[in-house]
Structure formats: C-alpha cells, structure tokens
C-alpha atoms as a PDB file:
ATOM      1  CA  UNK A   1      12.340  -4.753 -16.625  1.00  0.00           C
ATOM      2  CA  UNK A   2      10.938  -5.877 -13.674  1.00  0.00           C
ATOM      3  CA  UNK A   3       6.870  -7.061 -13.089  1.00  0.00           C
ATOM      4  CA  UNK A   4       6.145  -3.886 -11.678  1.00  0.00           C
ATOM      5  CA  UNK A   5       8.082  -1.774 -14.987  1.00  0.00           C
ATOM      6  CA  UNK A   6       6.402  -4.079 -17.313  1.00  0.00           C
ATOM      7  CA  UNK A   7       2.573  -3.246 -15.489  1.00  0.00           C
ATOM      8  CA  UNK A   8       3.222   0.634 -16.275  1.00  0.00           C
ATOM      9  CA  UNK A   9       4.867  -0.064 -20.028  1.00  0.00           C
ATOM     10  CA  UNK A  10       1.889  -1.765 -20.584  1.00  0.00           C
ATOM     11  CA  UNK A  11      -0.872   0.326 -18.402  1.00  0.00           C
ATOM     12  CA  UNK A  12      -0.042   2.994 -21.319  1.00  0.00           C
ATOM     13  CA  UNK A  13      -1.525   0.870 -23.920  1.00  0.00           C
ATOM     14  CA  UNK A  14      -4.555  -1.363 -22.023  1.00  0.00           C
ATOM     15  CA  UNK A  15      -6.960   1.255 -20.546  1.00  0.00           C
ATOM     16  CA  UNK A  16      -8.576  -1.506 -17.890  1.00  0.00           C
ATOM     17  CA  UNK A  17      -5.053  -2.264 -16.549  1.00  0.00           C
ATOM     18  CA  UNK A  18      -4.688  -1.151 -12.756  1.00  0.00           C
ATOM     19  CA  UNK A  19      -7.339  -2.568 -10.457  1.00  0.00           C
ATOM     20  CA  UNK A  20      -7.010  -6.718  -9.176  1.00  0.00           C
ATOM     21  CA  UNK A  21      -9.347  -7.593 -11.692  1.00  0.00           C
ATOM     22  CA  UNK A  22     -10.787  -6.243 -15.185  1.00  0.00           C
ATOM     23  CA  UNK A  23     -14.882  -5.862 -15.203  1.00  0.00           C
ATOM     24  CA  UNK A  24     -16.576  -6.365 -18.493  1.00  0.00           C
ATOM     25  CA  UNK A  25     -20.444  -6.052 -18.380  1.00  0.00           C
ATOM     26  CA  UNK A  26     -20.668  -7.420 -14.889  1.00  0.00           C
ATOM     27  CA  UNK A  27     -18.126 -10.224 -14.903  1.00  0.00           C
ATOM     28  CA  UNK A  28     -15.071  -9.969 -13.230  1.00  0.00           C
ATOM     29  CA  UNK A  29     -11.697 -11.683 -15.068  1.00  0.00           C
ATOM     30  CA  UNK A  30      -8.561 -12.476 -14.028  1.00  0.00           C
ATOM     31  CA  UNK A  31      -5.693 -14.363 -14.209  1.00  0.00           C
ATOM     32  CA  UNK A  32      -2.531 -15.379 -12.755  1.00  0.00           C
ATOM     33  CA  UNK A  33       0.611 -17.906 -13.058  1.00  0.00           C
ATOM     34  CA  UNK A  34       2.800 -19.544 -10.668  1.00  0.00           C
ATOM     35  CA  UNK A  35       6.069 -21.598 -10.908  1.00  0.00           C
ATOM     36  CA  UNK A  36       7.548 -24.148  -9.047  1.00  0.00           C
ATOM     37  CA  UNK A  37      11.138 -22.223  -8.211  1.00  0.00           C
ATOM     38  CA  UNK A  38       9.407 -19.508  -7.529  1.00  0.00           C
ATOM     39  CA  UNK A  39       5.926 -19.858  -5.919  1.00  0.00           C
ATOM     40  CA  UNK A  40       5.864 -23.139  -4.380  1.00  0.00           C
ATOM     41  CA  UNK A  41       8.743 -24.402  -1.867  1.00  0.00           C
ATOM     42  CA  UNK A  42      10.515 -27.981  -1.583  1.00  0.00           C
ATOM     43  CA  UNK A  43       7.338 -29.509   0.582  1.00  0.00           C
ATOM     44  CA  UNK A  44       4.464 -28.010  -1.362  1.00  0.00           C
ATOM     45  CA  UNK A  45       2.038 -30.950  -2.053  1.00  0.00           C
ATOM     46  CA  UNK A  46       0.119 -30.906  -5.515  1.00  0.00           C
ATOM     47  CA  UNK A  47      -2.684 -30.452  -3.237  1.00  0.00           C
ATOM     48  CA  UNK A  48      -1.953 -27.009  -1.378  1.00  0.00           C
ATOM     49  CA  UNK A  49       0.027 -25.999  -4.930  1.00  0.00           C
ATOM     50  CA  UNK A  50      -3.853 -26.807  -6.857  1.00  0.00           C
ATOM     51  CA  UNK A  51      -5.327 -24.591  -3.841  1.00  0.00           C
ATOM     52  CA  UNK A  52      -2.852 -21.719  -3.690  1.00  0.00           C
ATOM     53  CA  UNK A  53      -3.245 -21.113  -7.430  1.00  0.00           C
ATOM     54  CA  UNK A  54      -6.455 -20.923  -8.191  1.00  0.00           C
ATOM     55  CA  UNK A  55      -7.020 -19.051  -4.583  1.00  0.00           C
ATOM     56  CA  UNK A  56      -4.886 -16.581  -5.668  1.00  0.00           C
ATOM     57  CA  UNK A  57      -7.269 -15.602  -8.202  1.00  0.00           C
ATOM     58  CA  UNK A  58      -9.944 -16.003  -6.423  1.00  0.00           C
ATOM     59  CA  UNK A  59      -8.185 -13.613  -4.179  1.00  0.00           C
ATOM     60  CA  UNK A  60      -8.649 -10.744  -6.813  1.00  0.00           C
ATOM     61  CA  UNK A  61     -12.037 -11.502  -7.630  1.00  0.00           C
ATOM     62  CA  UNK A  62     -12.578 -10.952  -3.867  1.00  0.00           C
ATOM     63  CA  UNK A  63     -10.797  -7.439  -4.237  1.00  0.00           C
ATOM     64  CA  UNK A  64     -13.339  -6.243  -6.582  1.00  0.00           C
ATOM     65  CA  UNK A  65     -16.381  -6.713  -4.089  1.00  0.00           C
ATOM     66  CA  UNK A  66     -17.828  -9.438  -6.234  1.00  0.00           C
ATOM     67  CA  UNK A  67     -18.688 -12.955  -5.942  1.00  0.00           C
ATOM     68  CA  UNK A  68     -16.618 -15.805  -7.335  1.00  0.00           C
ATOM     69  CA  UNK A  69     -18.788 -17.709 -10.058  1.00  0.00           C
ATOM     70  CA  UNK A  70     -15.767 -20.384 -11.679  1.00  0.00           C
ATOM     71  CA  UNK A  71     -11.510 -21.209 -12.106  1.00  0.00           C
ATOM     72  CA  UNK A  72      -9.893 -22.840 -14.473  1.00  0.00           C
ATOM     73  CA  UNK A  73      -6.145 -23.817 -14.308  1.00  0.00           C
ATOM     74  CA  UNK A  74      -3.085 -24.837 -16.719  1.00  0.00           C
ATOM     75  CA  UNK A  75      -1.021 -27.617 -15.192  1.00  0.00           C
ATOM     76  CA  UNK A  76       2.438 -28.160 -16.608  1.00  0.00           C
ATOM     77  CA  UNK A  77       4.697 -30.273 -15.828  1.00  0.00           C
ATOM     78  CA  UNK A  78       7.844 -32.210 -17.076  1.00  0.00           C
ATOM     79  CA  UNK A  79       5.125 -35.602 -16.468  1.00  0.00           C
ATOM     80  CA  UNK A  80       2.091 -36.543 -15.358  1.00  0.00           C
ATOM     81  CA  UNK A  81       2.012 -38.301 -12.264  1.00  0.00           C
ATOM     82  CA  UNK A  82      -1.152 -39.730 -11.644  1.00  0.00           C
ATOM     83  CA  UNK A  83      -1.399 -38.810  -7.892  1.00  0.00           C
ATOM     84  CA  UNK A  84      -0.096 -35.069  -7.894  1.00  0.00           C
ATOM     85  CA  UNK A  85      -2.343 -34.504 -10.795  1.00  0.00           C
ATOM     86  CA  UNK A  86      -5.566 -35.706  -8.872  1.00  0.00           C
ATOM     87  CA  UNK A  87      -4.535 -33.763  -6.139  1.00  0.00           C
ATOM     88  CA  UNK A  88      -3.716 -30.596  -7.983  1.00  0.00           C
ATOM     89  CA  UNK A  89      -7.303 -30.865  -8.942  1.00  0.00           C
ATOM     90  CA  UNK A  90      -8.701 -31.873  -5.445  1.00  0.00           C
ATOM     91  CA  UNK A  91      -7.026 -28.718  -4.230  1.00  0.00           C
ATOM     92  CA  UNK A  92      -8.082 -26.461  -7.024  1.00  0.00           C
ATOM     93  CA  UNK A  93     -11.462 -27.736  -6.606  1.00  0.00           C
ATOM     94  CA  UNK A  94     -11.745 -27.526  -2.432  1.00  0.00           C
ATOM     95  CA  UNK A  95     -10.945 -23.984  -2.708  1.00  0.00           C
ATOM     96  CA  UNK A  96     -13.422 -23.271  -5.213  1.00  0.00           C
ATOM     97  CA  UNK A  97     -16.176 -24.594  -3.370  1.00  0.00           C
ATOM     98  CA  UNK A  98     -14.664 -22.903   0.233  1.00  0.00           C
ATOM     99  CA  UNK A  99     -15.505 -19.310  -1.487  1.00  0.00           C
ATOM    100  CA  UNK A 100     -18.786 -20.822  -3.406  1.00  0.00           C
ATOM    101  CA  UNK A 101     -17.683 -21.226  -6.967  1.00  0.00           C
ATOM    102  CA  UNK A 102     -17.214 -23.853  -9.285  1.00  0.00           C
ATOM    103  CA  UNK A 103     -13.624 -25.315 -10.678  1.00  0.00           C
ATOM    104  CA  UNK A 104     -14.425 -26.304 -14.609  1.00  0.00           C
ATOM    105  CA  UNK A 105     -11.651 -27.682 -15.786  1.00  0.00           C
ATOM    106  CA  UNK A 106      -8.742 -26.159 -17.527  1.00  0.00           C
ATOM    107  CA  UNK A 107      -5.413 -27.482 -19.505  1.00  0.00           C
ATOM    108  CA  UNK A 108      -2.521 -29.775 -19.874  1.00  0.00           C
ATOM    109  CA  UNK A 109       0.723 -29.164 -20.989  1.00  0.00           C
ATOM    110  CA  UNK A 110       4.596 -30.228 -20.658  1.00  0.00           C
ATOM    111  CA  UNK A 111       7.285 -27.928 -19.334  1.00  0.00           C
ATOM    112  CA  UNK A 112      10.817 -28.002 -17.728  1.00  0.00           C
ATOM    113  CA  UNK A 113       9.245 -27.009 -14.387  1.00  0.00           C
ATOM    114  CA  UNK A 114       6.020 -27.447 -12.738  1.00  0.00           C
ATOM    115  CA  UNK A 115       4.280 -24.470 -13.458  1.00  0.00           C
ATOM    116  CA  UNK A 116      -0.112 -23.827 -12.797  1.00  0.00           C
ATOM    117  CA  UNK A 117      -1.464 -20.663 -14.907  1.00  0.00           C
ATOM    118  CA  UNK A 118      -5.117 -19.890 -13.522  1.00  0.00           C
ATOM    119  CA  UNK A 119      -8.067 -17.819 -14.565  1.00  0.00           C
ATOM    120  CA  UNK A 120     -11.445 -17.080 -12.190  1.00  0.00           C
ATOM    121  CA  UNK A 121     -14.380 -15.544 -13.010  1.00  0.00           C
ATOM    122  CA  UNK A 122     -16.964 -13.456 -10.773  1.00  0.00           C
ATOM    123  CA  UNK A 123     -19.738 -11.380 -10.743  1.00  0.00           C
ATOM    124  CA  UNK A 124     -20.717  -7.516  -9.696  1.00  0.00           C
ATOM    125  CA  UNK A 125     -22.312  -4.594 -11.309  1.00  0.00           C
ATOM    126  CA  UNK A 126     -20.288  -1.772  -8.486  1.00  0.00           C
ATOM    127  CA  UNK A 127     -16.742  -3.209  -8.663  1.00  0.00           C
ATOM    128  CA  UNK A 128     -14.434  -1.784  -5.482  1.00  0.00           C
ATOM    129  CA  UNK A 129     -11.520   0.170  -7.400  1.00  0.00           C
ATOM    130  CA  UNK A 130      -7.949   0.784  -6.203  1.00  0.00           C
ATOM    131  CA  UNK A 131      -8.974   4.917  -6.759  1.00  0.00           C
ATOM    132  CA  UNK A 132     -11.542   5.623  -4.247  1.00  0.00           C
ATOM    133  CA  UNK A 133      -9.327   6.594  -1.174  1.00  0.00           C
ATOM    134  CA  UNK A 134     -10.132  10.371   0.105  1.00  0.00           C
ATOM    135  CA  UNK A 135      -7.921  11.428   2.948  1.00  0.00           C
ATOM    136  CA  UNK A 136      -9.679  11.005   6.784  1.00  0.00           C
ATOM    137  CA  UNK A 137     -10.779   8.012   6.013  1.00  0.00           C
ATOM    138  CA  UNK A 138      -9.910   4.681   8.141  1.00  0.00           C
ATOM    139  CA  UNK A 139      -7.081   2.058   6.011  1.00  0.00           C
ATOM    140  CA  UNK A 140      -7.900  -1.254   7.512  1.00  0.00           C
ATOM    141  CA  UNK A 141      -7.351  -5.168   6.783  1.00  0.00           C
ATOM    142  CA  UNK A 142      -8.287  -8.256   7.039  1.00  0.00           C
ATOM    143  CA  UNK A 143      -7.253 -11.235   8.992  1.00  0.00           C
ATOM    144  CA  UNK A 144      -3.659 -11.291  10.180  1.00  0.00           C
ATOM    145  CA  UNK A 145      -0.532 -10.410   8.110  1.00  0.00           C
ATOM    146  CA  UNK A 146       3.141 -12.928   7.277  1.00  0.00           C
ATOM    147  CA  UNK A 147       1.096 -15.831   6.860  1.00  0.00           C
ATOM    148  CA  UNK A 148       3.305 -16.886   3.843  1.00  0.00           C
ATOM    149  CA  UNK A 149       6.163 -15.725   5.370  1.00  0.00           C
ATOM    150  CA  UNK A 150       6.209 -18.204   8.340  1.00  0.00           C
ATOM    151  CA  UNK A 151       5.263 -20.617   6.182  1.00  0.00           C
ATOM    152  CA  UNK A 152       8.263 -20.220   3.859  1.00  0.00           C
ATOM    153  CA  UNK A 153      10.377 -20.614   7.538  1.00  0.00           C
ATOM    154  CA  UNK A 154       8.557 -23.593   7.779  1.00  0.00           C
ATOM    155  CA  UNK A 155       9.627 -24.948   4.959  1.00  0.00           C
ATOM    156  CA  UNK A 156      12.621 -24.688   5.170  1.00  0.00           C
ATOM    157  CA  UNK A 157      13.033 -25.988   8.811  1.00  0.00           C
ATOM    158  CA  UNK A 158      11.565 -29.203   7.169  1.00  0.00           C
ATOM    159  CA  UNK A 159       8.148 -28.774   9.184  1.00  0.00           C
ATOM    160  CA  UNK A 160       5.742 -29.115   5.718  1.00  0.00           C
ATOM    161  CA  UNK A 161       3.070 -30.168   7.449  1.00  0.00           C
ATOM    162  CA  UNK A 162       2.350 -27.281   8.926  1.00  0.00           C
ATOM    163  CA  UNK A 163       3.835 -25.207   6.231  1.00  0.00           C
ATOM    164  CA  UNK A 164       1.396 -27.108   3.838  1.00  0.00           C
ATOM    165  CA  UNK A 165      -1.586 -25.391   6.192  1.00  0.00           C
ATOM    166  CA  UNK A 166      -0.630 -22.292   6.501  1.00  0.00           C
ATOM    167  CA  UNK A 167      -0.331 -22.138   2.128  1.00  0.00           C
ATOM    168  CA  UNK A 168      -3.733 -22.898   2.157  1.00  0.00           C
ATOM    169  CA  UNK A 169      -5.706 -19.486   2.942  1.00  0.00           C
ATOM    170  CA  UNK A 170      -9.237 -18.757   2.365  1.00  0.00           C
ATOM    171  CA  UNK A 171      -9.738 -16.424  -0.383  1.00  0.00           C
ATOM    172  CA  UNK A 172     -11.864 -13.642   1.063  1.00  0.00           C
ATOM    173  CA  UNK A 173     -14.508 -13.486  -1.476  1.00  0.00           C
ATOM    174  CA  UNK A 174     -17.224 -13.218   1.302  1.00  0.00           C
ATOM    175  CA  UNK A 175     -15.574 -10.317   2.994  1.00  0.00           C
ATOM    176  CA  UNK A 176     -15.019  -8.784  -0.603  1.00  0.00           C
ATOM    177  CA  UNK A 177     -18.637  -9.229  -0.854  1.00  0.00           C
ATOM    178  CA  UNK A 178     -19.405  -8.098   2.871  1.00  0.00           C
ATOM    179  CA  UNK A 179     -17.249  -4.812   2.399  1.00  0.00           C
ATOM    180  CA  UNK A 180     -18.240  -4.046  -0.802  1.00  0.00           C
ATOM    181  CA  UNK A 181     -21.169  -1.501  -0.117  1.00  0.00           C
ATOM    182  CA  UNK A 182     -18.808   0.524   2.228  1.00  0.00           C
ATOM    183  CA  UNK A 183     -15.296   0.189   0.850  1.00  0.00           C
ATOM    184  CA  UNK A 184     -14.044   3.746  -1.061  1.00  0.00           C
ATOM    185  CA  UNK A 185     -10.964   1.639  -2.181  1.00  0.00           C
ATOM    186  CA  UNK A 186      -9.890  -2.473  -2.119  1.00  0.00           C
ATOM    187  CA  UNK A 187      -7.400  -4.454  -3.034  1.00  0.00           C
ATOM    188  CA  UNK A 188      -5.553  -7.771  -1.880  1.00  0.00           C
ATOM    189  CA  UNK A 189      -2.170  -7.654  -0.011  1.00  0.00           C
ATOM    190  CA  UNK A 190      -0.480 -10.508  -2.434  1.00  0.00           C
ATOM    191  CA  UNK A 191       2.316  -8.238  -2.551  1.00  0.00           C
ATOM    192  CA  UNK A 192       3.084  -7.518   1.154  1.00  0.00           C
ATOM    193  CA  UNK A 193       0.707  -4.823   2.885  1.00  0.00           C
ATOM    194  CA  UNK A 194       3.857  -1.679   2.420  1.00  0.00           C
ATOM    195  CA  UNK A 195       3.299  -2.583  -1.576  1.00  0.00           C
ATOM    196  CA  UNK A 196      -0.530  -2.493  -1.304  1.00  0.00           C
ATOM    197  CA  UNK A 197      -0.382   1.092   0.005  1.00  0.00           C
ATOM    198  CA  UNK A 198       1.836   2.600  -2.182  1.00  0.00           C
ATOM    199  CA  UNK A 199      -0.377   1.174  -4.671  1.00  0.00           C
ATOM    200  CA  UNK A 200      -3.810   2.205  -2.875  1.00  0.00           C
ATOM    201  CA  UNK A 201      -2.113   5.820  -2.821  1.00  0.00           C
ATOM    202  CA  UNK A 202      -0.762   6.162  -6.039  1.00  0.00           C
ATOM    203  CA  UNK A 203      -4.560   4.630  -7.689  1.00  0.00           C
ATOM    204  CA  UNK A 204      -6.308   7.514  -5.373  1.00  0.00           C
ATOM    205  CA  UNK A 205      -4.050  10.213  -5.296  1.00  0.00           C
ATOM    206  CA  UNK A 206      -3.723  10.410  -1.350  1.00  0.00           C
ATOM    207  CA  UNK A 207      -1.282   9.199   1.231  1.00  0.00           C
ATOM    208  CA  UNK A 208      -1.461   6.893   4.018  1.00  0.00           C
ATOM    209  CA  UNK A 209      -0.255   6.758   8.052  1.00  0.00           C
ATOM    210  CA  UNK A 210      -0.056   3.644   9.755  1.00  0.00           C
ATOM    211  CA  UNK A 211       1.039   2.377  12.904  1.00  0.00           C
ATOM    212  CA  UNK A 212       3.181  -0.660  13.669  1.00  0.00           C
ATOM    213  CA  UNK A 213       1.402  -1.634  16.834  1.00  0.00           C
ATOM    214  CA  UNK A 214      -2.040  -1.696  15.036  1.00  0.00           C
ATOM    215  CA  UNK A 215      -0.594  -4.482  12.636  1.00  0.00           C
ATOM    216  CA  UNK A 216      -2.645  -7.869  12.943  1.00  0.00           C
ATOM    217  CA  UNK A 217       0.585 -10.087  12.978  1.00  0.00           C
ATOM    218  CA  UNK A 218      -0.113 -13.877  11.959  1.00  0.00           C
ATOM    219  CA  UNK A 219       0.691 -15.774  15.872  1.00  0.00           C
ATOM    220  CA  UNK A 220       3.036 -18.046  13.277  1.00  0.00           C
ATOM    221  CA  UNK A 221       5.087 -15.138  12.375  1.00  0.00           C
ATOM    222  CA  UNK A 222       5.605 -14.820  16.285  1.00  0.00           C
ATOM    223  CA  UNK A 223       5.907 -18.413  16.788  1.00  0.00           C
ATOM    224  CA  UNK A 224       9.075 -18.821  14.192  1.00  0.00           C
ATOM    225  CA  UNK A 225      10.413 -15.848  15.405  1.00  0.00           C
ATOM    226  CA  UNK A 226      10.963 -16.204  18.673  1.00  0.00           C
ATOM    227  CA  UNK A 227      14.260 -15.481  18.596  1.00  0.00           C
ATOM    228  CA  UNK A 228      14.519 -13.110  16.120  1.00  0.00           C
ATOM    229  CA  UNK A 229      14.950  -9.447  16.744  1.00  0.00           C
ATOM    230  CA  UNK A 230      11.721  -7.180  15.995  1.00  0.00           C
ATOM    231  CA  UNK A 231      12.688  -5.987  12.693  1.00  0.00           C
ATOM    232  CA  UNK A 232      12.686  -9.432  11.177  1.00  0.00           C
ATOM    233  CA  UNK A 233       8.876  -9.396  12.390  1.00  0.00           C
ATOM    234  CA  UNK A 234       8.544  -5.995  10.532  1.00  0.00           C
ATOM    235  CA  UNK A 235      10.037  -7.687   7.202  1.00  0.00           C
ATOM    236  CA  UNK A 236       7.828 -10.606   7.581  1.00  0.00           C
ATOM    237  CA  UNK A 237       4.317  -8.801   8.313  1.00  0.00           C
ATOM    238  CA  UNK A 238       4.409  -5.885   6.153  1.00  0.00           C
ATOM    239  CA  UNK A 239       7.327  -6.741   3.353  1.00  0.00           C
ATOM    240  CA  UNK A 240       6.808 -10.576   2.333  1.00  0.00           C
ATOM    241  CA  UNK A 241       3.567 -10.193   0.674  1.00  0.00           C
ATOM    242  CA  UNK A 242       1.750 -13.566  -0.380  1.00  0.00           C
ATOM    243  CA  UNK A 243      -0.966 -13.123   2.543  1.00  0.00           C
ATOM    244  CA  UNK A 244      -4.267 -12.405   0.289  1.00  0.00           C
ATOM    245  CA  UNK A 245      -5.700 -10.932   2.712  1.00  0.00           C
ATOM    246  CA  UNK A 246      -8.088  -7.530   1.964  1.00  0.00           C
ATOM    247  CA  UNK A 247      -6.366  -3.954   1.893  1.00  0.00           C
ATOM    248  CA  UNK A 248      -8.987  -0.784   1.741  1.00  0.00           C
ATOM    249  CA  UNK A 249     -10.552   2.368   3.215  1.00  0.00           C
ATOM    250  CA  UNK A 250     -13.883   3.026   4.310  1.00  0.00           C
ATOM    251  CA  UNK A 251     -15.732   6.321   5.953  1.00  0.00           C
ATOM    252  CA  UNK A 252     -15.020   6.046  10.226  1.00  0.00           C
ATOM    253  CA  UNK A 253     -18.535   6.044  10.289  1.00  0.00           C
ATOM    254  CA  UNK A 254     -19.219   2.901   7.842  1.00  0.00           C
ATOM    255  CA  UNK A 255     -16.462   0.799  10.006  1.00  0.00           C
ATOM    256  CA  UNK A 256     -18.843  -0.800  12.469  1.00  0.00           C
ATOM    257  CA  UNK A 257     -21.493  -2.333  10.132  1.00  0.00           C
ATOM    258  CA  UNK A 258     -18.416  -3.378   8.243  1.00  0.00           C
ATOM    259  CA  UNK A 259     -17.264  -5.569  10.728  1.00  0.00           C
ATOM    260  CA  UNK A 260     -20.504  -6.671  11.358  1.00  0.00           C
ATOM    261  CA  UNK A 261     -20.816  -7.121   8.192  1.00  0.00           C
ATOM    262  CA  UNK A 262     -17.497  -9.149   7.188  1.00  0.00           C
ATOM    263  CA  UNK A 263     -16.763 -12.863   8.359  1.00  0.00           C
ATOM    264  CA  UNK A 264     -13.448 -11.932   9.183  1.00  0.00           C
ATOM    265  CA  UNK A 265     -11.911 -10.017  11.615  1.00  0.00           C
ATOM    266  CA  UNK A 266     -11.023  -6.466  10.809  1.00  0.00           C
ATOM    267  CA  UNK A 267      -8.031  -4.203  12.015  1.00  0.00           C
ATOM    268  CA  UNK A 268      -7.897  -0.340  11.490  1.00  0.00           C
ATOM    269  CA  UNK A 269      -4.131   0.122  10.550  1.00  0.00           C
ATOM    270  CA  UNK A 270      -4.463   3.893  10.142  1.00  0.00           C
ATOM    271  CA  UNK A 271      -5.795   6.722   8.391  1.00  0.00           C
ATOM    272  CA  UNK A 272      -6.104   8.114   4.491  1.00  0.00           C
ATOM    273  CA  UNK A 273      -3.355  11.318   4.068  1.00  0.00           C
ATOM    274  CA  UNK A 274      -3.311  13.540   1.685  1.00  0.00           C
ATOM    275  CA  UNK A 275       0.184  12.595   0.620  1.00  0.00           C
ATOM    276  CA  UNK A 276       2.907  10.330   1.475  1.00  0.00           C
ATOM    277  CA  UNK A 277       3.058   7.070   3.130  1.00  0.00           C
ATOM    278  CA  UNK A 278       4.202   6.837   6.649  1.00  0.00           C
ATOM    279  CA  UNK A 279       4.326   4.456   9.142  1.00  0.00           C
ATOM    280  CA  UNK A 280       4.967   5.811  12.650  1.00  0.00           C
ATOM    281  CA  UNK A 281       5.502   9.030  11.371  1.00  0.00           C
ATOM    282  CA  UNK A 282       8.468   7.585   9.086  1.00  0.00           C
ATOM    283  CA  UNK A 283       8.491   6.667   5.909  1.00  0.00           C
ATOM    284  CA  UNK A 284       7.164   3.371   4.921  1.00  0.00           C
ATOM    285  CA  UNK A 285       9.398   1.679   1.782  1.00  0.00           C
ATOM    286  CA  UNK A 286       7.639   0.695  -1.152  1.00  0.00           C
ATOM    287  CA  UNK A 287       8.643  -2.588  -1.043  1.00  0.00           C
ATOM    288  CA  UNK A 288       6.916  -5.926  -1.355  1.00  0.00           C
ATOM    289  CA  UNK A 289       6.965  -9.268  -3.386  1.00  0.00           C
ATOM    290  CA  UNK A 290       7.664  -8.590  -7.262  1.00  0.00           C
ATOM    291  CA  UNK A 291       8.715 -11.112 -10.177  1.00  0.00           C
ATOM    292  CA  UNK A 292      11.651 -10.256 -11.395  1.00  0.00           C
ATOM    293  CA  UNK A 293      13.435  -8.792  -8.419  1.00  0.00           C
END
C-alpha cells in the first residue's frame, strides 16, 4: 500500500484520523517524519533540514486555526557530527520561535540514513476541520504555490544557497490563527494544492472549480522555468506539493476581513461545487506528493 491506502486502512479503526492535526481537550497534536533520500536533497544543510521538519508540523498545527505552543524532534543519524547536530537544533529552534512557540528538546538515535521524526503541540478550543466546505463559497490560499518545487531545481543545478532559502518557509500559524474565525474548511497544501482539494472535497462532501490564471505561482517557479513550456509550470504549482502554505473556504462575504485579517497575502482560486473537481472547466487529477509512490 501506498501512504494514502494505509491513511484509509487505518481511518476505519482511529475515529480522530482525517483532519492535519488530532484535538484532545484543547491541544492540538501532531506528528510527522522525514528522511534524508526522500525529504531533504544533496545541499540541504542540518540547519534548513532542523527548520523544515519541525515547520512541517508546525504547518498542521497552523491548519487547525490554533496557535503553536512547543516541537520536539528525533534526530537519527549513522553519527553525530558535532556541527550538523547544533545546527539541526538552531534550525528547529529559529522556526519555533518565527511562529511563537517553544522547541523543548526531543531524541537521539542511530540509523542507516539521516532521518528527523517531529511532534508540535498547539492550542484552540474551535479547531478548523477539513469538513466544513458548503458549495458557493470562495476556495482560496495562501502565499504563492511550487516553492519546493523550484527549490528541488535548485538543487539540483548545484545553486544550494538559494535552494537552502527557499526550504525554509514560514509556517503559517498566524494566518491559521487570523483565518480561523471565518474559515468553513482548512488545511495545508504539503501535498501539492490538486491533492488538498480532492481532500477538502471528499472531508465536506462538495466539489471544487478553480482557475489556472488565479493560481499565486512562486516568481522562483517562473524564474527556473524560463524555458520550460507552461505545463511544466502547471506540474510544479499545483502537483509538487511541499509548499505549506493554507488551503480553505470561507463565506464571499467573510473574505475581506480575512485578508485584513491574515499576515499573508490571500488569493481566491475559485469557488465550492457541489461535486467534482475542475479546473478550467476540466478535470483536475488527484495527484500530489505521497510516500510510497
């Protein structure tokens, strides 16, 4: 099985499965895990690697509408190095303290390949759900989209520095927190915004239409591909995934206090359906970033 066949096996048994993050009492948990061959490129530094992992779930608590309160991390390794270890945790820590929380520590342990396991806690008493979608609303985002995905092009073109930077996003715990009076349904776009919708619509029952040319595309998914043809664009903004940037719906009229309201720039991609999701009238693929594929 895949990640996303495993999720349903397993969404049979564990009733709080579904949603970015599970809410117990208030506090938000989640957790996530990241490996070297996988998740972080020849270039990564221990410091953007300490960074992207615990942002990444930070990145769920900031789905749920809540506030991030702590993150611990795992850090295995084949050996400790002295210097990528400090700046796994100077990473882990900067990020922590970029969306307000706190990074507390975490584990040790050995392992064929570098590999960081993270947890992060938060707080709200009226979590955002994936379920909460009714059709005529607005679907918007935040930020710009392919982020990652330029990055990864980056990377490979041996131009880490700037690779290394564009890793390192902001987890948008203060827009989660910004949005989270208005928002019907929320959820991060870690697996590529096409992913995110067919997820949105299958929590809420509903369908989605979006347009292409109301996509915020990241200026370095235009930059690296210059010379690429537009549907390489396409595959980077909507398909890659890794972005963490916010994915939900909201009432027409709640959309202007919300972007008052949110320290990031949002973009209206398109409108709740009642079934289906479509992008310029065709069908969008459910397709994104999945482990195991």
């Amino acid at each position: 099985m895949n990640e996303r066949a495993a999720l349903a096996l397993l969404a049979e048994d564990v009733a709080s499965a579904g949603d970015d993050a599970a809410v117990v009492d208030g506090q938000v948990l989640t957790t996530d895990m990241l490996h070297e061959t996988t998740d972080f490129p020849a270039g990564t530094t221990r410091y953007t690697a300490g960074w992207r992992a615990v942002g990444a779930s930070l990145s769920d608590v900031a789905a749920m509408g809540a506030s991030a309160s702590a993150a611990v991390a795992v850090y295995a390794s084949p050996d400790f190095d002295r210097e990528e270890l400090e700046a796994f945790v100077s990473g882990a820590t900067d990020v922590c303290e970029a969306v307000e929380a706190e990074y507390v520590g975490g584990d040790l342990d050995q392992s064929r390949e570098f590999t960081a396991a993270t947890t992060a806690l938060g707080r709200t008493d009226d979590p955002v759900l994936r379920s909460g979608a009714t059709p005529g609303e607005l679907v918007c985002v935040t930020g710009t989209l392919g982020r990652s995905a330029a990055a990864l092009e980056l990377f490979d073109r041996g131009d880490c520095e700037r690779a290394n930077d564009l890793f390192r996003f902001e987890p948008r715990v203060a827009d989660g927190r910004a949005l989270a009076d208005d928002a019907t349904a929320m959820m991060d776009s870690s697996d590529g915004l096409a992913r995110s919708l067919h997820q949105l619509a299958e929590a809420s029952d509903c369908g989605f239409s979006v347009e292409w040319s109301a996509i915020p595309v990241d200026d370095a998914v235009l930059a690296v591909s210059a010379d690429d043809p537009e549907e390489r664009i396409r595959e980077r903004a909507l398909f890659f995934g890794e972005d963490f940037e916010l994915v939900f719906t909201l009432a027409e009229d709640d959309l202007e206090a919300a972007r008052e309201a949110s320290p990031t720039p949002i973009s209206v991609v398109g409108t709740v359906t009642e079934a289906d999701v479509r992008m310029d009238d065709d069908l969008l693929p459910d397709r994104g970033y999945t482990h195991g594929e």
